[in-house]
Protein backbone atom coordinates (compact mmCIF):
# COMPACT_ATOMS: atom_id res chain seq x y z
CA UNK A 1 14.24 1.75 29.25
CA UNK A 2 11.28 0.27 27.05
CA UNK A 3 9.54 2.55 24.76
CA UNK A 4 5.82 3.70 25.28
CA UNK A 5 3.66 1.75 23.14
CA UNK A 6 0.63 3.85 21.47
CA UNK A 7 -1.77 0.99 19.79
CA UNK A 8 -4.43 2.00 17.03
CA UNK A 9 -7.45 -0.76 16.95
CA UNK A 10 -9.76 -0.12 14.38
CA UNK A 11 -13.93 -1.23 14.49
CA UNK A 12 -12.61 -2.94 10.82
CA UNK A 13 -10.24 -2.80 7.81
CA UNK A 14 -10.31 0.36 6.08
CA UNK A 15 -11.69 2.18 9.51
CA UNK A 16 -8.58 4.44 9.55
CA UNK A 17 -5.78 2.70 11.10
CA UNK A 18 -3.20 3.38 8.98
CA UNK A 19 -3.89 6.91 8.47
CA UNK A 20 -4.27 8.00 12.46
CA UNK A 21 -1.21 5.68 13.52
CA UNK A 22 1.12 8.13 10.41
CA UNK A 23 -0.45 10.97 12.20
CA UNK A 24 0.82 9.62 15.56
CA UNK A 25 4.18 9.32 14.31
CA UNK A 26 4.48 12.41 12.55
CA UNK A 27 2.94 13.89 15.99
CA UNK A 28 5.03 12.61 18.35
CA UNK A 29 8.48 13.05 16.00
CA UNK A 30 7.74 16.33 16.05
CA UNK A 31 7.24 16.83 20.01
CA UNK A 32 11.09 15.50 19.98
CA UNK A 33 10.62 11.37 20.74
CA UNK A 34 12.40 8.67 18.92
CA UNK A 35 9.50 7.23 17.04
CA UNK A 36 9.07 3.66 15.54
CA UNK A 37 6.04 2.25 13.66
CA UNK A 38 4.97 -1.36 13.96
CA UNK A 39 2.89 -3.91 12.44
CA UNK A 40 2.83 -7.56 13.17
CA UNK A 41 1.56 -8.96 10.45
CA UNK A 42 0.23 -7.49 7.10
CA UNK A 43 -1.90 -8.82 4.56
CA UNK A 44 -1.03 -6.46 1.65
CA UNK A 45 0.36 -6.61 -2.05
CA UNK A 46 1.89 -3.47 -1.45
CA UNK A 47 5.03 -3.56 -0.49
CA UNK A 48 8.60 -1.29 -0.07
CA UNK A 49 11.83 -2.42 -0.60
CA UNK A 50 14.34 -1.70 2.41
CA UNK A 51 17.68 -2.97 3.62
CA UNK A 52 16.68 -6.58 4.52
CA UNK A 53 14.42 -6.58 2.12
CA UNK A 54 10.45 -6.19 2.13
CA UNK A 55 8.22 -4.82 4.39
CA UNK A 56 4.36 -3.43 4.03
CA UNK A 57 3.93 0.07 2.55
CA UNK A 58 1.96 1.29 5.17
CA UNK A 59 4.79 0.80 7.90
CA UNK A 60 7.77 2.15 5.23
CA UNK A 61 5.09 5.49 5.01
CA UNK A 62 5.18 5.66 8.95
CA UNK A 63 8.63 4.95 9.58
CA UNK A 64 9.52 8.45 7.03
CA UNK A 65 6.46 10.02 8.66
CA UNK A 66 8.29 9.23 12.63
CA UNK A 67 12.11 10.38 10.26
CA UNK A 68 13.52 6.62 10.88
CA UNK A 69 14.84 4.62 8.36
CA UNK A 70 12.42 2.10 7.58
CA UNK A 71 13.58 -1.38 8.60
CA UNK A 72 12.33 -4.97 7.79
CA UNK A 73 11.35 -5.17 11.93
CA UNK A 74 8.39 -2.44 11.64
CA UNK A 75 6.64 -5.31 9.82
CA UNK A 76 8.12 -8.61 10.47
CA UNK A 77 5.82 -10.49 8.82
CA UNK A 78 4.02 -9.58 5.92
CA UNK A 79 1.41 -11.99 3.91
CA UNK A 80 1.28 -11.56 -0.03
CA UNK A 81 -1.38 -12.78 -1.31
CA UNK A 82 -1.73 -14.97 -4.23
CA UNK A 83 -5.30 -16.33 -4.66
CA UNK A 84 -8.48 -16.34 -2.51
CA UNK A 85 -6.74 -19.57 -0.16
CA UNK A 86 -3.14 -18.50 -0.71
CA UNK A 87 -0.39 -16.44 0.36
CA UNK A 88 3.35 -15.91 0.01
CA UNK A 89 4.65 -15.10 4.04
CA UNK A 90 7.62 -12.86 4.09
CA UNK A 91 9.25 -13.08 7.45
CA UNK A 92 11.99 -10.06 8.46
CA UNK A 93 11.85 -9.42 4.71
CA UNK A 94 12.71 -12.21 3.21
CA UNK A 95 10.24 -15.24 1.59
CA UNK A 96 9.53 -18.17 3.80
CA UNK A 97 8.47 -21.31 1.56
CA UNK A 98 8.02 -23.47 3.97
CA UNK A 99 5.34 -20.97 6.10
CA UNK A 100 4.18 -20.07 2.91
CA UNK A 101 2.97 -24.08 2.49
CA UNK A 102 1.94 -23.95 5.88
CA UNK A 103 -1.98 -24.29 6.97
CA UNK A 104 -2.89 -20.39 7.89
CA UNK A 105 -3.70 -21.32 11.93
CA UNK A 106 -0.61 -23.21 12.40
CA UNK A 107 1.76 -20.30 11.43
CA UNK A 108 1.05 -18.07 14.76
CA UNK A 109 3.32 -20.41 16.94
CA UNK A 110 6.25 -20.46 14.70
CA UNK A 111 5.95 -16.34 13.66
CA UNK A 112 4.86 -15.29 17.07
CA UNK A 113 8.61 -15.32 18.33
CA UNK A 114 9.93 -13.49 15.48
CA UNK A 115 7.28 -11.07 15.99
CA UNK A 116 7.85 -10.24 19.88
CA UNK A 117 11.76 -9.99 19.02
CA UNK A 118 10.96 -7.63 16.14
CA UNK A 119 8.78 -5.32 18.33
CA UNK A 120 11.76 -5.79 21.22
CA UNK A 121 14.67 -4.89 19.41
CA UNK A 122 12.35 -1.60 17.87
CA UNK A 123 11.38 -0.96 21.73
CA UNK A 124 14.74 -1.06 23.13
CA UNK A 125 16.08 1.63 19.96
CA UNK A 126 13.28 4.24 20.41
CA UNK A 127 10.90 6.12 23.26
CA UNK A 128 7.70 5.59 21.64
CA UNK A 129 6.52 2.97 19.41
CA UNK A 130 3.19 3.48 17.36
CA UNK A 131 1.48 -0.50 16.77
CA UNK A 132 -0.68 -0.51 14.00
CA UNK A 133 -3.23 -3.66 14.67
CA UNK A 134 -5.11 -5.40 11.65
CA UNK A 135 -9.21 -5.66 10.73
CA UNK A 136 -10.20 -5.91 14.00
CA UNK A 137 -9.49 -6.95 17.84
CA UNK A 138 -13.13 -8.25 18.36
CA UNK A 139 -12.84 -10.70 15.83
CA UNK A 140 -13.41 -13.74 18.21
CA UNK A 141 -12.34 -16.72 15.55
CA UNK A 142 -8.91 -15.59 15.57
CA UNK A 143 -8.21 -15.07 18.77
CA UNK A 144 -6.54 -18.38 19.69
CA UNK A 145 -4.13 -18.13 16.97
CA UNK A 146 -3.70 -14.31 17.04
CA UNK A 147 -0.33 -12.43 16.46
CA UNK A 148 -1.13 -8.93 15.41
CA UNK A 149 -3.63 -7.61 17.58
CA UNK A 150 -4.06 -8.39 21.37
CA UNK A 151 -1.44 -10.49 21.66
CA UNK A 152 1.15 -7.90 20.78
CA UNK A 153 -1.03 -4.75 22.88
CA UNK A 154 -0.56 -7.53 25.86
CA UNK A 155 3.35 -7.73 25.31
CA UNK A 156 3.58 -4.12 25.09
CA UNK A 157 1.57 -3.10 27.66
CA UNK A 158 0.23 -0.70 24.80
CA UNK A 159 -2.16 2.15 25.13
CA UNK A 160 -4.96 1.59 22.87
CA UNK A 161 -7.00 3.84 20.74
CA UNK A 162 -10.14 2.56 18.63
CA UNK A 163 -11.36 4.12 15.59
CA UNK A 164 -14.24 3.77 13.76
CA UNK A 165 -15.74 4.71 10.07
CA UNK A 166 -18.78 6.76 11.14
CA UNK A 167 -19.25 7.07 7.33
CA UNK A 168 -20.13 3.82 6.98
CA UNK A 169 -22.71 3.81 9.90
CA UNK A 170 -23.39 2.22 12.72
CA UNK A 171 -19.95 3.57 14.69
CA UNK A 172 -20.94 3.92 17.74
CA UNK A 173 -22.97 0.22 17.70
CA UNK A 174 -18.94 -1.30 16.04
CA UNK A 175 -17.16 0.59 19.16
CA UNK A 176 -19.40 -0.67 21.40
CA UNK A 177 -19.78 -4.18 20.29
CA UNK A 178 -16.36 -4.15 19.78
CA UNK A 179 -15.09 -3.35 23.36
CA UNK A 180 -18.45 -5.91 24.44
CA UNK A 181 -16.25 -8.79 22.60
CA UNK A 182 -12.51 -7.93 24.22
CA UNK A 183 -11.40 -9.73 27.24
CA UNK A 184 -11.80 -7.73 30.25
CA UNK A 185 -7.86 -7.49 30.36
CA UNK A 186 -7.60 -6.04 26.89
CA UNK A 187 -10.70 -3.37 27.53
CA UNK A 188 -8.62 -1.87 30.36
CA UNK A 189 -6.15 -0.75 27.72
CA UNK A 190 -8.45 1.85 25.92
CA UNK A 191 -7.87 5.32 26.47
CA UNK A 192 -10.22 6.30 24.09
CA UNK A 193 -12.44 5.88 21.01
CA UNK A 194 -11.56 8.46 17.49
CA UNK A 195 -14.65 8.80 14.85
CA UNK A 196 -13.10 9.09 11.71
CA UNK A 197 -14.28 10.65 8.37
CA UNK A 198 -17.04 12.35 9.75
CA UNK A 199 -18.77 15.28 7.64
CA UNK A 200 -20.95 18.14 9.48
CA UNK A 201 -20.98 19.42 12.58
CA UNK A 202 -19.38 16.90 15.51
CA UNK A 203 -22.16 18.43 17.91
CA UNK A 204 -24.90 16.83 15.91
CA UNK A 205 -23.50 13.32 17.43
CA UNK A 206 -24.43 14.35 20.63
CA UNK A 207 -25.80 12.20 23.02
CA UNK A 208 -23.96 9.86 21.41
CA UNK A 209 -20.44 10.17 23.03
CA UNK A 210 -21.96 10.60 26.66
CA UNK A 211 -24.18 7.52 26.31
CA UNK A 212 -21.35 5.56 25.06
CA UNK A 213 -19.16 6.52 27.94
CA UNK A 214 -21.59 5.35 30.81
CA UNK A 215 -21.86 1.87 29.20
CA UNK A 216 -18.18 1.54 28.32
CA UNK A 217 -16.29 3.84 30.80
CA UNK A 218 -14.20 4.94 27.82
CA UNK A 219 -14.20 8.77 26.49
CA UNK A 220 -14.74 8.93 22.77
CA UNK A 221 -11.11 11.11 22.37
CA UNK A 222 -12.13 13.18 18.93
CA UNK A 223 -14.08 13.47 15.64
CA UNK A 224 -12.03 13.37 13.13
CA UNK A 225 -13.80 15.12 9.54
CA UNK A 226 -13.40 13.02 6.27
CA UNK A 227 -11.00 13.88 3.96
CA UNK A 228 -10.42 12.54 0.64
CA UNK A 229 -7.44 14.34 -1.02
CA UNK A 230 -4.79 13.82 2.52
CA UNK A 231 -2.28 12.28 0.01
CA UNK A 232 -1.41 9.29 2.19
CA UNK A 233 -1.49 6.07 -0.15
CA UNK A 234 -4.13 3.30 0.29
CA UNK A 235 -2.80 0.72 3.03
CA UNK A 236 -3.35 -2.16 0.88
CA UNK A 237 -5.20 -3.37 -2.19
CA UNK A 238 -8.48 -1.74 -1.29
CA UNK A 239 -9.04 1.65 -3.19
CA UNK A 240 -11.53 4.30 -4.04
CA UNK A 241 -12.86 3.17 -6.80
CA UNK A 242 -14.20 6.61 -7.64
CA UNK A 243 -12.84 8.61 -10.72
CA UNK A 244 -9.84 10.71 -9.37
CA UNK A 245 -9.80 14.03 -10.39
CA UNK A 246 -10.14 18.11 -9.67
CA UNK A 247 -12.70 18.47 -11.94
CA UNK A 248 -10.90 20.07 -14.73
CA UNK A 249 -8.86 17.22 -16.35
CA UNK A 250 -7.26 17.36 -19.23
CA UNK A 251 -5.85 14.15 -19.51
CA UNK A 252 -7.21 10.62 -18.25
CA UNK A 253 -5.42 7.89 -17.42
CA UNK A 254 -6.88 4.57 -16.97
CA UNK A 255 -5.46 1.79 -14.53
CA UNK A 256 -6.50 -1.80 -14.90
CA UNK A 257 -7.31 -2.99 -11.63
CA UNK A 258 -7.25 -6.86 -11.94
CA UNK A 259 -7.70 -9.28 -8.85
CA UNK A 260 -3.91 -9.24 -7.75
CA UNK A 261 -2.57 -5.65 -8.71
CA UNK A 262 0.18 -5.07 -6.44
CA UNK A 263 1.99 -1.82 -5.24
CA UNK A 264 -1.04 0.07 -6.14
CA UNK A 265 0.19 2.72 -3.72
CA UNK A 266 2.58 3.95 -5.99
CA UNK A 267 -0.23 5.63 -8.29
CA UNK A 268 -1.08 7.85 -4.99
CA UNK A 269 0.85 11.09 -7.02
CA UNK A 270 -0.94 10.59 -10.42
CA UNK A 271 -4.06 11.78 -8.18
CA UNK A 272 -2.79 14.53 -6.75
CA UNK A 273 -1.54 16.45 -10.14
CA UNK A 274 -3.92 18.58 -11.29
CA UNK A 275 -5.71 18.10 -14.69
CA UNK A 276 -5.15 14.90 -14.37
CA UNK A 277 -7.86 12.28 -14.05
CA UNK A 278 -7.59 8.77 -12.88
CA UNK A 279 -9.83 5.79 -13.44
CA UNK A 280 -9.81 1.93 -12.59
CA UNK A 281 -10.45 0.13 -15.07
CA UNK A 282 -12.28 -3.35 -14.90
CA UNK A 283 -14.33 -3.07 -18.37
CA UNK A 284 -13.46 -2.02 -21.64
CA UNK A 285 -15.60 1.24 -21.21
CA UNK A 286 -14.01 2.03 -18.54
CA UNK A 287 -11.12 2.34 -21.37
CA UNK A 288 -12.79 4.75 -23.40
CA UNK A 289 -11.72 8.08 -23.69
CA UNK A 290 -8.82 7.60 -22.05
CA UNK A 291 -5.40 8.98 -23.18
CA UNK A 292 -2.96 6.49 -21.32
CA UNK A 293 -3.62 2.80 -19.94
CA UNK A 294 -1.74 1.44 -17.20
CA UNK A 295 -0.81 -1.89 -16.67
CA UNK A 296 0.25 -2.06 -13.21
CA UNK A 297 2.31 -4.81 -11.35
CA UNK A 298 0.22 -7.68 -10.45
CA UNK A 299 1.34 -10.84 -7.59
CA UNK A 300 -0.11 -13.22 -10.13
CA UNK A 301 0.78 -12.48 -13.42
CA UNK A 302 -0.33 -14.75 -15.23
CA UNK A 303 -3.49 -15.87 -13.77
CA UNK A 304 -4.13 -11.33 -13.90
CA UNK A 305 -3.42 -11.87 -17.27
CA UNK A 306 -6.16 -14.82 -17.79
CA UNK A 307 -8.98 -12.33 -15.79
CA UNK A 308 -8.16 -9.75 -17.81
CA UNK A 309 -9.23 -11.65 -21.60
CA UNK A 310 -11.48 -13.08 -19.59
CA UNK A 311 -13.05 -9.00 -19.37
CA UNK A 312 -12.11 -8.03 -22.96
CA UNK A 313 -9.30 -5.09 -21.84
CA UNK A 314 -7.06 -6.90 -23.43
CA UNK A 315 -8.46 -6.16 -27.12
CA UNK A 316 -9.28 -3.00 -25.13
CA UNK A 317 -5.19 -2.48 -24.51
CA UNK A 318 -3.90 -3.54 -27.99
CA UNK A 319 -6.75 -1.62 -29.58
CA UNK A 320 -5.05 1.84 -27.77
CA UNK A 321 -1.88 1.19 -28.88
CA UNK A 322 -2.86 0.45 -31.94
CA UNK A 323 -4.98 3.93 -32.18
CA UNK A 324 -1.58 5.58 -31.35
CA UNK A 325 -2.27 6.14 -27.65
CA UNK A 326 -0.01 5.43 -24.95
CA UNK A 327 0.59 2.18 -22.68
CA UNK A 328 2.39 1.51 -19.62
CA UNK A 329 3.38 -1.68 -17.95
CA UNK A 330 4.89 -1.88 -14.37
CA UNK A 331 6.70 -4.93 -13.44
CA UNK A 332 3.83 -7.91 -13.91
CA UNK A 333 2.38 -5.46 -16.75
CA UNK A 334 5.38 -5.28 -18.37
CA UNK A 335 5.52 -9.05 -18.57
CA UNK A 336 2.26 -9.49 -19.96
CA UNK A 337 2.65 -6.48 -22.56
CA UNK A 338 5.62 -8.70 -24.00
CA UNK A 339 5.26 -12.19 -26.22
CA UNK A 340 5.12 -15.12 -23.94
CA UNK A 341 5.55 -15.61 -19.71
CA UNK A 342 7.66 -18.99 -19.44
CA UNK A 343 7.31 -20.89 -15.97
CA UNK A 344 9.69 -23.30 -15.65
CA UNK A 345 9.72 -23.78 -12.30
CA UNK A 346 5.98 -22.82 -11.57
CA UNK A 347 6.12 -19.86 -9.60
CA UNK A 348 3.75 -18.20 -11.74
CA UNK A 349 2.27 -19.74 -14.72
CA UNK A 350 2.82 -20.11 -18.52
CA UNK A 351 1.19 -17.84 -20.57
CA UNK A 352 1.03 -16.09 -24.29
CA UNK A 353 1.59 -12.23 -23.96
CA UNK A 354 -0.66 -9.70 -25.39
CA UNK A 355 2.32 -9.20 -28.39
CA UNK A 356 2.84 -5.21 -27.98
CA UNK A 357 6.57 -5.57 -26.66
CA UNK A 358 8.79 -7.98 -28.58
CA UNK A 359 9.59 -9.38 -24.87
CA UNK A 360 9.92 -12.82 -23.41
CA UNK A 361 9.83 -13.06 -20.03
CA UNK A 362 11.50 -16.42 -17.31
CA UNK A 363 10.60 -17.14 -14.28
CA UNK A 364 13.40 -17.55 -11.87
CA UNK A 365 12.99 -19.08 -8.71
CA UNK A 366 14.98 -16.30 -6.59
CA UNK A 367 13.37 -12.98 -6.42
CA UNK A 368 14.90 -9.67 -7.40
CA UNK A 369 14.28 -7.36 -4.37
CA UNK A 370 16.47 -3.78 -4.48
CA UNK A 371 15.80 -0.38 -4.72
CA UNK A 372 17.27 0.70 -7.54
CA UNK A 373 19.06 4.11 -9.54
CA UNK A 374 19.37 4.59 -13.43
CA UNK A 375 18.92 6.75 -15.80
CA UNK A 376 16.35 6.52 -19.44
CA UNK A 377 18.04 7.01 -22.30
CA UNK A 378 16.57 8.34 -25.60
CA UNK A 379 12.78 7.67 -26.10
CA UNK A 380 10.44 8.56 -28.85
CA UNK A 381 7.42 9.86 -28.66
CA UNK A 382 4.70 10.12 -26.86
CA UNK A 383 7.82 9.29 -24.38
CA UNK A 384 10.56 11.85 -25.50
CA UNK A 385 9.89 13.47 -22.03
CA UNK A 386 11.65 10.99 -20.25
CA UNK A 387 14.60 11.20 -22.53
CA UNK A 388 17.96 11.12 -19.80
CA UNK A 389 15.67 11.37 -16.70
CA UNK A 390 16.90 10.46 -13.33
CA UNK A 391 15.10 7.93 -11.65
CA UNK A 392 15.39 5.93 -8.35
CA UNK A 393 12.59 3.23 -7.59
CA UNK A 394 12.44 -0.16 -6.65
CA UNK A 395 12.11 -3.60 -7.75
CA UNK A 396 10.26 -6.67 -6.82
CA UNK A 397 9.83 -9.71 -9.37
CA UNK A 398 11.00 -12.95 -10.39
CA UNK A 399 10.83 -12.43 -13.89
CA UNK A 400 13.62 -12.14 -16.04
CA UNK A 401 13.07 -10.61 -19.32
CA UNK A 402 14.81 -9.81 -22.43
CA UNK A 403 14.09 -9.24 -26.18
CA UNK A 404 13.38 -12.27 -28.15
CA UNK A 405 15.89 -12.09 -31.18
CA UNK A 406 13.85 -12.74 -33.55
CA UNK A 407 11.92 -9.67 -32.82
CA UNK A 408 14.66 -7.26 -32.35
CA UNK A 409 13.76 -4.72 -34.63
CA UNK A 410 10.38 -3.96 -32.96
CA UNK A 411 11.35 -2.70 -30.14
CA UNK A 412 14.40 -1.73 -27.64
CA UNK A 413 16.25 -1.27 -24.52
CA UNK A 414 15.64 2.20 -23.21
CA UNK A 415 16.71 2.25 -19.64
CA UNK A 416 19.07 -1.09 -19.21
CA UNK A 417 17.83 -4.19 -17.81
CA UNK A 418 15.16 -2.40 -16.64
CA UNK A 419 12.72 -0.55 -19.53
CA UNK A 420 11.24 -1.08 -22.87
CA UNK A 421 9.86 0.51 -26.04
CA UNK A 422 8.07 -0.59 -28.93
CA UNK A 423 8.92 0.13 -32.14
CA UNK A 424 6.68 2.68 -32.84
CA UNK A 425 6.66 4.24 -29.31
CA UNK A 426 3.20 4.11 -28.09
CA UNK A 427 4.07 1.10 -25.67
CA UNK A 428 6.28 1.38 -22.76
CA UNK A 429 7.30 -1.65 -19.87
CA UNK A 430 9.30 -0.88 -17.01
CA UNK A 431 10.75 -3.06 -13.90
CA UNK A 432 10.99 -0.22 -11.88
CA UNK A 433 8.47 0.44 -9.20
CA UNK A 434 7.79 4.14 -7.58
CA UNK A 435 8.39 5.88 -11.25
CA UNK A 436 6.19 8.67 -10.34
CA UNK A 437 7.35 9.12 -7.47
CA UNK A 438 10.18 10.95 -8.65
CA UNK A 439 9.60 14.85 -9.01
CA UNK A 440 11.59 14.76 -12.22
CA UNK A 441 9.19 12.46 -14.12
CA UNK A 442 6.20 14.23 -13.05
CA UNK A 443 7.90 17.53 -14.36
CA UNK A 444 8.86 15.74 -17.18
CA UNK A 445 5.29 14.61 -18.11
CA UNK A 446 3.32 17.27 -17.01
CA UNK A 447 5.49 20.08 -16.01
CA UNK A 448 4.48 20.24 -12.31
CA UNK A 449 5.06 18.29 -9.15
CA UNK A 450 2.79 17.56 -6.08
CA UNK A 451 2.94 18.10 -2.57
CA UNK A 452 6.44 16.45 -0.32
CA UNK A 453 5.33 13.77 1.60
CA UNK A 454 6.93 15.92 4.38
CA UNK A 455 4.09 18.14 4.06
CA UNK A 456 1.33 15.33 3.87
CA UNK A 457 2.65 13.89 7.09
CA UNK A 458 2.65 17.50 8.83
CA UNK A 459 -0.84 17.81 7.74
CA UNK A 460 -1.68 14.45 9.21
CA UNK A 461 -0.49 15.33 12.48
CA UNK A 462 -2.31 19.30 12.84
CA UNK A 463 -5.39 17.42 11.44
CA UNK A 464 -4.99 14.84 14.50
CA UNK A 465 -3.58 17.81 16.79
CA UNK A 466 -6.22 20.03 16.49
CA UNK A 467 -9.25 17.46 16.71
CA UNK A 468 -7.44 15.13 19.64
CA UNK A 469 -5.88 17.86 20.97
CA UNK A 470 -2.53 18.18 22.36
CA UNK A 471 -2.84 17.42 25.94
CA UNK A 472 -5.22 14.44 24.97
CA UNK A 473 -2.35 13.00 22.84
CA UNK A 474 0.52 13.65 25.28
CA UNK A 475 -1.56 11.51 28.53
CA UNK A 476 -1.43 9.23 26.03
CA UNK A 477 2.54 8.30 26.72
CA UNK A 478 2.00 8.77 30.78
């Protein structure tokens, strides 16, 4: 038999997708189904390494939510992108040049069939599959070449939810002219409108829910109250830009959020220990004070590493270091911490380094994409912490990088193939994605850990329980 497919629409990106369909599967894993998550097609620079290779973050956070291994079909096709006009398409995890080069609107015919046999295959292994659709259904002038959204709730025969951002305003005006612009097919299919991050009392929206009913014949479901701190990581590159913080930090860590940062999700524990405060950096102010700066990955390295002169934060970075304080790289900001980038075979771009690890790095035309175990060795200070630290994490790049040798002596190999330290200690690059998600290196640093994710998904799914309610999600799979 065919699983039951749940569907979460939202009004528009960022209206809570992501978060209510990691509820769902939490919710309904814990009621006893076998529980997949699935998402056509993601536009996202975050990404998680799996057996097959890469898939969206969002999808690998709902497949541990549902207690699945997470698996290259949850997201069979997932767009990286690039530039403004460009993206790299991964297809079942792997790169696909030639869809890559492909005009945008002339992809759907070619993905569409790896997409329905991705969402088969998941529907024939499991009872209930939770579909995650993208921006939003109503948008009208993609609809002919559509893959993600009512395409896929019309092969599924899905059961449709719609959320909205009431905090933005105008919710009940995006539900309604939302369902106004679906097919009359594809409005059959909603059970029910969610208002997400709401604050006060839900009674205050009254008439609102009523009136919306009569013109729409759909019941909005629940009111769901806004919460900040759930622990569930961003689904893609757009993030509160607020300070993070619980208001008594001792330490601040600035992140240097250029155009094309990639796997920003994997920052989402940094904001949960406390006295610790984290800030985004665009500006050199938004440098000052600060006792670390990260350099986090980045899809285009090089042209990241042009933007960011182009804003000062490089004199901003070397200026740190210099002062003593401490620097990490990730993956692309390990690359452009070193000496030179050096792009043979243009995948990324040529480009002088900012000179504070005596690195080199090549760009290879096959990428390295594995999850990966090792363990530091010795570091010196402000590092020491890490000193013989366990750590499992993942790796995505097609840089290859070693020590020039005419710089040996200012800096070495501290974790192999994989991490590096200057000289003096103050600068540190690492390949390996996910480093704080390990429970050891937050120990290590700071001497406490955060919440599981076990317990952020459980929380997910009372918060969903208690303002759906129970019976209100269980209709849902009859």
């Amino acid at each position: 038999m065919s699983a039951v497919c749940i569907m979460v629409w939202g009004t528009s990106s960022g209206a809570g997708k992501s978060w209510l369909a990691t509820a769902l599967c939490r919710y309904y894993a814990r009621r006893g189904w076998r529980v997949a998550p699935f998402k056509a097609q993601n536009m996202s620079n975050n990404a998680r390494v799996v057996v097959g290779g890469e898939m969206g973050a969002a999808q690998y956070f709902q497949a541990l939510a549902a207690g699945v291994e997470p698996d290259v079909r949850m997201n069979p096709v997932l767009l990286k992108p690039e530039a403004d006009t460009r993206s790299q398409v991964v297809v079942w995890g792997q790169v696909d040049a030639a869809l890559s080069a492909m005009p945008w609107r002339q992809r759907s015919a070619a993905l569409w069939p790896r997409v329905q046999a991705a969402l088969d295959e998941l529907r024939a292994r499991h009872q209930v599959v939770v579909i995650e659709g993208a921006g939003s259904p109503a948008e009208i002038n993609l609809q002919p070449s559509d893959i993600v959204n009512l395409r896929v709730a019309a092969h599924a025969d899905a059961r449709c939810l719609l959320v909205s951002d009431i905090d933005r305003g105008g919710a009940f005006a995006h539900l309604y002219g939302t369902w106004a612009l679906l097919p009359p097919d594809q409005r059959a299919r909603l059970r029910g409108f969610v208002l997400n991050k709401f604050r006060g009392d839900p009674a205050l929206l009254a008439p609102a829910p009523e009136q919306l009913h009569a013109l729409t014949g759909v019941p909005t479901l629940g009111v769901l109250p806004m919460w900040r701190d759930h622990g569930l990581p961003e689904e893609d590159g757009v993030f509160d830009d607020r300070a993070r913080g619980d208001g008594s930090a001792r330490q601040t860590i600035a992140i240097i959020a250029y155009p094309r940062i990639s796997n920003l999700d994997e920052f989402q524990p940094l904001a949960r220990v406390p006295g610790l405060r984290l800030v985004w950096a665009r500006t050199p102010a938004d440098c000052t004070g600060a006792d670390w700066i990260i350099l986090p990955g980045s899809k285009a390295t090089a042209a990241d590493l042009a933007w960011l002169r182009a804003q000062g934060l490089d004199h901003a970075v070397v200026a740190h270091a210099r002062a003593g304080r401490a620097v990490l790289g990730i993956c692309g900001g390990l690359q452009m911490l070193g000496e030179a980038l050096i792009d043979p075979h243009g995948i990324d771009g040529n480009a002088a380094g900012l000179g504070l690890l005596p690195l080199v790095t090549v760009f290879a035309p096959d990428k390295a994409v594995q999850r990966t175990e090792a363990t530091f060795g010795t570091l010196g200070a402000p590092w020491s912490a890490l000193s013989g630290v366990a750590v499992r994490g993942y790796e995505i790049h097609h840089g290859q990088t070693a020590i020039h040798p005419a710089l040996a002596g200012q800096g070495r190999e501290v974790l192999p193939g994989l991490a590096w330290q200057s000289a003096d200690g103050c600068v540190l690059g690492c390949y390996l994605h996910g480093l704080f998600e390990n429970d050891a290196v937050l120990r290590a640093l700071w001497g406490t850990g955060v919440p599981s994710l076990a317990s952020v998904f459980d929380a997910l799914a009372d918060t969903v329980q208690a303002h759906l309610g129970a019976d209100t999600l269980d209709r849902l799979l009859t």
